[in-house]
C-alpha atoms as a PDB file:
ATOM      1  CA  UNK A   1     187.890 -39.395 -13.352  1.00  0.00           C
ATOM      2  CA  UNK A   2     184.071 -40.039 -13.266  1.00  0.00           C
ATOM      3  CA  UNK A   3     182.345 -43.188 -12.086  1.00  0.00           C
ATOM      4  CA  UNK A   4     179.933 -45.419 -13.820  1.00  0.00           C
ATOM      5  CA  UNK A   5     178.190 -48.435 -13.325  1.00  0.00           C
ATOM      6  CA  UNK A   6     177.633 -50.938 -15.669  1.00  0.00           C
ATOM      7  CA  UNK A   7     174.844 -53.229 -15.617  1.00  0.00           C
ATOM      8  CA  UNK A   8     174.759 -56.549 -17.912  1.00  0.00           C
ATOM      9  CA  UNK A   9     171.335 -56.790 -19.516  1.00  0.00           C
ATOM     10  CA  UNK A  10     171.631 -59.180 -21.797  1.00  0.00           C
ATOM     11  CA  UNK A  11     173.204 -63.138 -22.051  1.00  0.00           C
ATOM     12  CA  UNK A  12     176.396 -63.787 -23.559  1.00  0.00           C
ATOM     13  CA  UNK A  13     174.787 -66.668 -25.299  1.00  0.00           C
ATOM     14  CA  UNK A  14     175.879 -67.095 -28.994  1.00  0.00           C
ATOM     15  CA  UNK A  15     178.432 -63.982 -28.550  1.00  0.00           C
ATOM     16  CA  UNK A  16     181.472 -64.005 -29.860  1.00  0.00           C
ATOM     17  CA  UNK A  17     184.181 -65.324 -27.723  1.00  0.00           C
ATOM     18  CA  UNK A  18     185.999 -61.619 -28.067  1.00  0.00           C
ATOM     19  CA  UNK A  19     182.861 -59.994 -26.549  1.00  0.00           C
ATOM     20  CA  UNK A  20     182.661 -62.878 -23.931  1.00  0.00           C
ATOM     21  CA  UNK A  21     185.921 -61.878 -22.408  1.00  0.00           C
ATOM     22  CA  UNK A  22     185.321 -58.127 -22.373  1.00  0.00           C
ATOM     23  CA  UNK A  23     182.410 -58.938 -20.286  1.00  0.00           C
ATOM     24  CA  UNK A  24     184.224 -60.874 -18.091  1.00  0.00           C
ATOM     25  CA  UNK A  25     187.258 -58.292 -17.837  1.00  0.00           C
ATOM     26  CA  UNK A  26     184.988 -56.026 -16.920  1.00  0.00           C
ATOM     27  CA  UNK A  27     183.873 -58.001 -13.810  1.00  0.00           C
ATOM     28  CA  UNK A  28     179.625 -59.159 -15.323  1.00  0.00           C
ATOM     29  CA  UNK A  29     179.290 -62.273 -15.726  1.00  0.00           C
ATOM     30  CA  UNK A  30     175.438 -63.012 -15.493  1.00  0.00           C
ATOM     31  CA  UNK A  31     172.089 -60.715 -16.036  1.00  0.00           C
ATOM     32  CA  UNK A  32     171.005 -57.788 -13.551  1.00  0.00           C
ATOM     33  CA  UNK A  33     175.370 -57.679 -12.147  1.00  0.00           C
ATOM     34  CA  UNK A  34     176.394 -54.521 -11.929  1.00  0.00           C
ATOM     35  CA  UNK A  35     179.469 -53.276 -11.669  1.00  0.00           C
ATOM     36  CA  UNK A  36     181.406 -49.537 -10.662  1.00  0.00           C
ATOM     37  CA  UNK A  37     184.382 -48.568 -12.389  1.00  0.00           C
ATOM     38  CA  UNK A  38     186.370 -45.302 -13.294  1.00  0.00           C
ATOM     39  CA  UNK A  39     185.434 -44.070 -17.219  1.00  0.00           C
ATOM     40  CA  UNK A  40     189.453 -44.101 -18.686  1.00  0.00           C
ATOM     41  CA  UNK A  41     189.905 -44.611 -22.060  1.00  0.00           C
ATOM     42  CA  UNK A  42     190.250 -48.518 -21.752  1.00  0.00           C
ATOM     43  CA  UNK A  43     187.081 -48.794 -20.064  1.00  0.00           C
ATOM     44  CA  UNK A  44     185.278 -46.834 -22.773  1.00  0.00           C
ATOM     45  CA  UNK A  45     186.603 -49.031 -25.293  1.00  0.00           C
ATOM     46  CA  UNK A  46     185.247 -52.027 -23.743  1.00  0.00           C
ATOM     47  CA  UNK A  47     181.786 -50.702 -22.930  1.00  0.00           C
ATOM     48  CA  UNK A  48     181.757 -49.689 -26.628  1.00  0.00           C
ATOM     49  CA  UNK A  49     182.679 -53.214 -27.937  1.00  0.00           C
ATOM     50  CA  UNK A  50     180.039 -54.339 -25.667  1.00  0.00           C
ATOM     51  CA  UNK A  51     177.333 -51.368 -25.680  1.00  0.00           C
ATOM     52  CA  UNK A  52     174.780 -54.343 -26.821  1.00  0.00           C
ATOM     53  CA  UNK A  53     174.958 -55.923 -23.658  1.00  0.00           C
ATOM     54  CA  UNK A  54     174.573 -53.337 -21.161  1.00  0.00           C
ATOM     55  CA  UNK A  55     173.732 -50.152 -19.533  1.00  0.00           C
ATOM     56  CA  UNK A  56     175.269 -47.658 -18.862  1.00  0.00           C
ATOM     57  CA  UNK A  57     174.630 -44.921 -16.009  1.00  0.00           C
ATOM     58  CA  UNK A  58     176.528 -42.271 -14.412  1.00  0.00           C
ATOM     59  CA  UNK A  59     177.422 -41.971 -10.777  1.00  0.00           C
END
Protein backbone atom coordinates (compact mmCIF):
# COMPACT_ATOMS: atom_id res chain seq x y z
CA UNK A 1 0.00 0.00 0.00
CA UNK A 2 1.32 3.59 -0.58
CA UNK A 3 1.75 6.29 2.04
CA UNK A 4 0.38 9.74 2.20
CA UNK A 5 0.30 12.52 4.35
CA UNK A 6 -2.41 14.60 4.97
CA UNK A 7 -2.17 18.06 5.99
CA UNK A 8 -5.35 20.09 7.43
CA UNK A 9 -5.43 23.49 5.77
CA UNK A 10 -8.38 24.77 6.58
CA UNK A 11 -10.76 25.25 10.09
CA UNK A 12 -13.53 23.07 10.78
CA UNK A 13 -15.47 26.12 11.70
CA UNK A 14 -19.14 26.09 10.44
CA UNK A 15 -18.55 22.37 8.95
CA UNK A 16 -20.85 20.00 9.19
CA UNK A 17 -20.66 17.82 12.17
CA UNK A 18 -20.21 14.63 9.57
CA UNK A 19 -17.07 16.32 8.12
CA UNK A 20 -15.95 17.28 11.73
CA UNK A 21 -15.58 13.70 12.69
CA UNK A 22 -13.84 12.51 9.53
CA UNK A 23 -11.28 14.99 10.40
CA UNK A 24 -10.93 13.86 13.63
CA UNK A 25 -10.90 10.00 12.60
CA UNK A 26 -8.35 10.77 10.59
CA UNK A 27 -6.10 12.01 13.45
CA UNK A 28 -6.14 16.53 12.32
CA UNK A 29 -7.57 18.31 14.50
CA UNK A 30 -6.14 21.95 14.07
CA UNK A 31 -4.37 23.93 10.94
CA UNK A 32 -0.73 23.05 9.57
CA UNK A 33 -1.24 18.93 11.52
CA UNK A 34 -0.23 16.56 9.41
CA UNK A 35 -0.73 13.28 9.47
CA UNK A 36 0.81 9.70 7.58
CA UNK A 37 -1.42 7.02 6.79
CA UNK A 38 -1.67 3.99 4.30
CA UNK A 39 -4.08 5.02 1.00
CA UNK A 40 -6.90 1.83 1.46
CA UNK A 41 -10.08 2.34 0.25
CA UNK A 42 -11.49 3.75 3.64
CA UNK A 43 -8.95 6.29 3.79
CA UNK A 44 -9.72 7.51 0.27
CA UNK A 45 -13.20 7.85 1.12
CA UNK A 46 -12.55 10.08 3.92
CA UNK A 47 -9.99 12.33 2.24
CA UNK A 48 -12.66 12.63 -0.50
CA UNK A 49 -15.49 13.68 1.92
CA UNK A 50 -13.01 16.04 3.21
CA UNK A 51 -10.78 17.04 0.02
CA UNK A 52 -11.89 20.84 1.04
CA UNK A 53 -9.96 20.77 4.00
CA UNK A 54 -6.71 19.44 3.12
CA UNK A 55 -3.78 18.40 1.16
CA UNK A 56 -2.85 15.81 -0.02
CA UNK A 57 0.85 14.55 -0.92
CA UNK A 58 2.47 11.39 -1.64
CA UNK A 59 5.25 9.75 0.27
Amino acid sequence: MAKVKVTQIRSTIKRPNDQKLTIKALGLGKINRSVEVELTPQIQGMIRKVDHLVTVTEL
